[in-house]
C-alpha atoms as a PDB file:
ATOM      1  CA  UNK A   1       0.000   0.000   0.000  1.00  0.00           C
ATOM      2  CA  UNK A   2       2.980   2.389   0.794  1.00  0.00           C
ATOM      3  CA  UNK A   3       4.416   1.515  -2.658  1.00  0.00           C
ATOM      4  CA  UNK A   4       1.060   1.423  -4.254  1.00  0.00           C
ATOM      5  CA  UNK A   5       0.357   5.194  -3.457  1.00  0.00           C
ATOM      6  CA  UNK A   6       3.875   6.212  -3.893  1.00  0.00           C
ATOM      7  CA  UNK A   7       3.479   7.545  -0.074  1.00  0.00           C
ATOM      8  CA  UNK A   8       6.447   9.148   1.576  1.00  0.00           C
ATOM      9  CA  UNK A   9       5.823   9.635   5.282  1.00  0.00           C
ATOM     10  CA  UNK A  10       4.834   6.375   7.408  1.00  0.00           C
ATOM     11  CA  UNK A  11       3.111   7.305  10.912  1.00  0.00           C
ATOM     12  CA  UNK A  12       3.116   4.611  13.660  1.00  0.00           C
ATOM     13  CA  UNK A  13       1.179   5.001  16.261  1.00  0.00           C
ATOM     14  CA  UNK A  14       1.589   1.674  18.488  1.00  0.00           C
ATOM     15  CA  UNK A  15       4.074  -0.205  20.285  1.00  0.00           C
ATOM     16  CA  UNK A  16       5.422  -2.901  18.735  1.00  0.00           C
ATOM     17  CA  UNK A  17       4.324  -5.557  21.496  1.00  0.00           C
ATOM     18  CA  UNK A  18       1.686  -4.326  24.524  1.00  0.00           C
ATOM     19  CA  UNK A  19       0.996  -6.611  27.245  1.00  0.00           C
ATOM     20  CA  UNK A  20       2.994  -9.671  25.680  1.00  0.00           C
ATOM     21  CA  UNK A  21       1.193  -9.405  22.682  1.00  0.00           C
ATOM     22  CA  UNK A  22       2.498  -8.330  19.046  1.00  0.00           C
ATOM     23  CA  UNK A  23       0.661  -5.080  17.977  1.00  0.00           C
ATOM     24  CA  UNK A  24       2.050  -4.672  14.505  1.00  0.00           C
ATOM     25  CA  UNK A  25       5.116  -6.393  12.432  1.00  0.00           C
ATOM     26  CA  UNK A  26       8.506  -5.308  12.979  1.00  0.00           C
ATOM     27  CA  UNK A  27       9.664  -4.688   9.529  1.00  0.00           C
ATOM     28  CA  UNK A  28      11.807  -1.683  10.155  1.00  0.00           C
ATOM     29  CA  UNK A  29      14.811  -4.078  11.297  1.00  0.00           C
ATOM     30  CA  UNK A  30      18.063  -3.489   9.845  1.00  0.00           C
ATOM     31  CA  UNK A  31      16.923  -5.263   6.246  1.00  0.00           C
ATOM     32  CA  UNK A  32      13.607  -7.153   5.755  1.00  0.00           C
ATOM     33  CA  UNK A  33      13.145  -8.929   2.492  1.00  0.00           C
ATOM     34  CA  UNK A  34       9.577  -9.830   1.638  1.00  0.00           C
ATOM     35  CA  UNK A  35       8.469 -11.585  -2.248  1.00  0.00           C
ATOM     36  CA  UNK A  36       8.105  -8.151  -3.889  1.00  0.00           C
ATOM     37  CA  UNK A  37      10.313  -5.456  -1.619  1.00  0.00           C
ATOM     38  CA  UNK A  38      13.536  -5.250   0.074  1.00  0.00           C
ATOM     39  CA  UNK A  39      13.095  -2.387   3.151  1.00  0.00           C
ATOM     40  CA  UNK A  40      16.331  -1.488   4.607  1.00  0.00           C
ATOM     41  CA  UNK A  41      16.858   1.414   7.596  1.00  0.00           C
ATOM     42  CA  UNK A  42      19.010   4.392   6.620  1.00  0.00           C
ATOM     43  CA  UNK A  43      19.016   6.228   9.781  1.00  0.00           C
ATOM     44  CA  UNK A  44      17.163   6.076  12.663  1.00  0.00           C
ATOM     45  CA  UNK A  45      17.266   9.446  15.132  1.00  0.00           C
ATOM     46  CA  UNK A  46      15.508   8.869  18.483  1.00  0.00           C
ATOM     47  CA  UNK A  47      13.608  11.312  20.412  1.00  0.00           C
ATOM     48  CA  UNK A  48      12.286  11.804  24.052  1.00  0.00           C
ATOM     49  CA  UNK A  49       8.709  10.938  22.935  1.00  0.00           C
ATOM     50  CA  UNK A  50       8.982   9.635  19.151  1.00  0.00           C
ATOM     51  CA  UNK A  51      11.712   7.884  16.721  1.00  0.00           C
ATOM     52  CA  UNK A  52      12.212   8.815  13.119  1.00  0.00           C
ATOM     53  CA  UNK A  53      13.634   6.365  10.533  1.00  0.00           C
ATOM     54  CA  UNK A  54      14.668   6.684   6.518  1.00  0.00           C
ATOM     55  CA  UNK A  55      13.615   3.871   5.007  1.00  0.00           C
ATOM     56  CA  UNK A  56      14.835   3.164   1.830  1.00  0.00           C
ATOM     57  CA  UNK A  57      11.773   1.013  -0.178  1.00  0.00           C
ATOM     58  CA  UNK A  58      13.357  -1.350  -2.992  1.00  0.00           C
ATOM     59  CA  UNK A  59      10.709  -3.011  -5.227  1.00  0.00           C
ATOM     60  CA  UNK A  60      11.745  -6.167  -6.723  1.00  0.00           C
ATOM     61  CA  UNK A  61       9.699  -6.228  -9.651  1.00  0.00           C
ATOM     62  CA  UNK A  62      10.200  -2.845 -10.824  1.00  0.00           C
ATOM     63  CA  UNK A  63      13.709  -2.102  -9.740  1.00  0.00           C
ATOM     64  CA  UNK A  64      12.825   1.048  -8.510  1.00  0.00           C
ATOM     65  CA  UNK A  65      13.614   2.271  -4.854  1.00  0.00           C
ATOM     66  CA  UNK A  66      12.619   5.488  -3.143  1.00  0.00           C
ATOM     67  CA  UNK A  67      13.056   7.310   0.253  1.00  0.00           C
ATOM     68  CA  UNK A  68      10.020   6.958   3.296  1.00  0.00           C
ATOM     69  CA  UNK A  69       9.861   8.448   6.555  1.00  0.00           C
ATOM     70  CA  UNK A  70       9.040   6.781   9.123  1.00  0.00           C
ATOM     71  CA  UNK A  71       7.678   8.323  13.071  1.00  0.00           C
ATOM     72  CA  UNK A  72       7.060   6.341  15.410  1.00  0.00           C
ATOM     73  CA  UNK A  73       5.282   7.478  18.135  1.00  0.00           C
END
């Protein structure tokens, strides 16, 4: 969907786990490889309250890659 709409700012609003259980996937890791994309983590800058990453999108089938920002509240 990020890819689909060509979007370039990703807000998170959740923890990754809450109460022992997983809120939404960590893809954001150092490199995650999926069928269609590669996502890999540029720089990451944490905050007090928030974290902000550069993502850097690769799509497989088209061999195109672009720049997203993501915050994570």
């Amino acid at each position: 969907m990020i890819d689909d709409y060509e979007r370039q700012l990703l807000l998170i609003r959740c923890r990754d786990k809450e109460n022992g259980t997983e809120k939404c996937a960590k893809y954001w890791d150092e490199k995650y490889k999926m069928e269609k994309y590669i996502i890999k983590i540029k720089s990451e800058e944490k905050k007090e309250t928030y974290i902000i990453r550069e993502i850097i999108l690769y799509n497989n089938s088209s061999k195109k890659q672009r720049k997203i920002q993501q915050i994570h509240f």
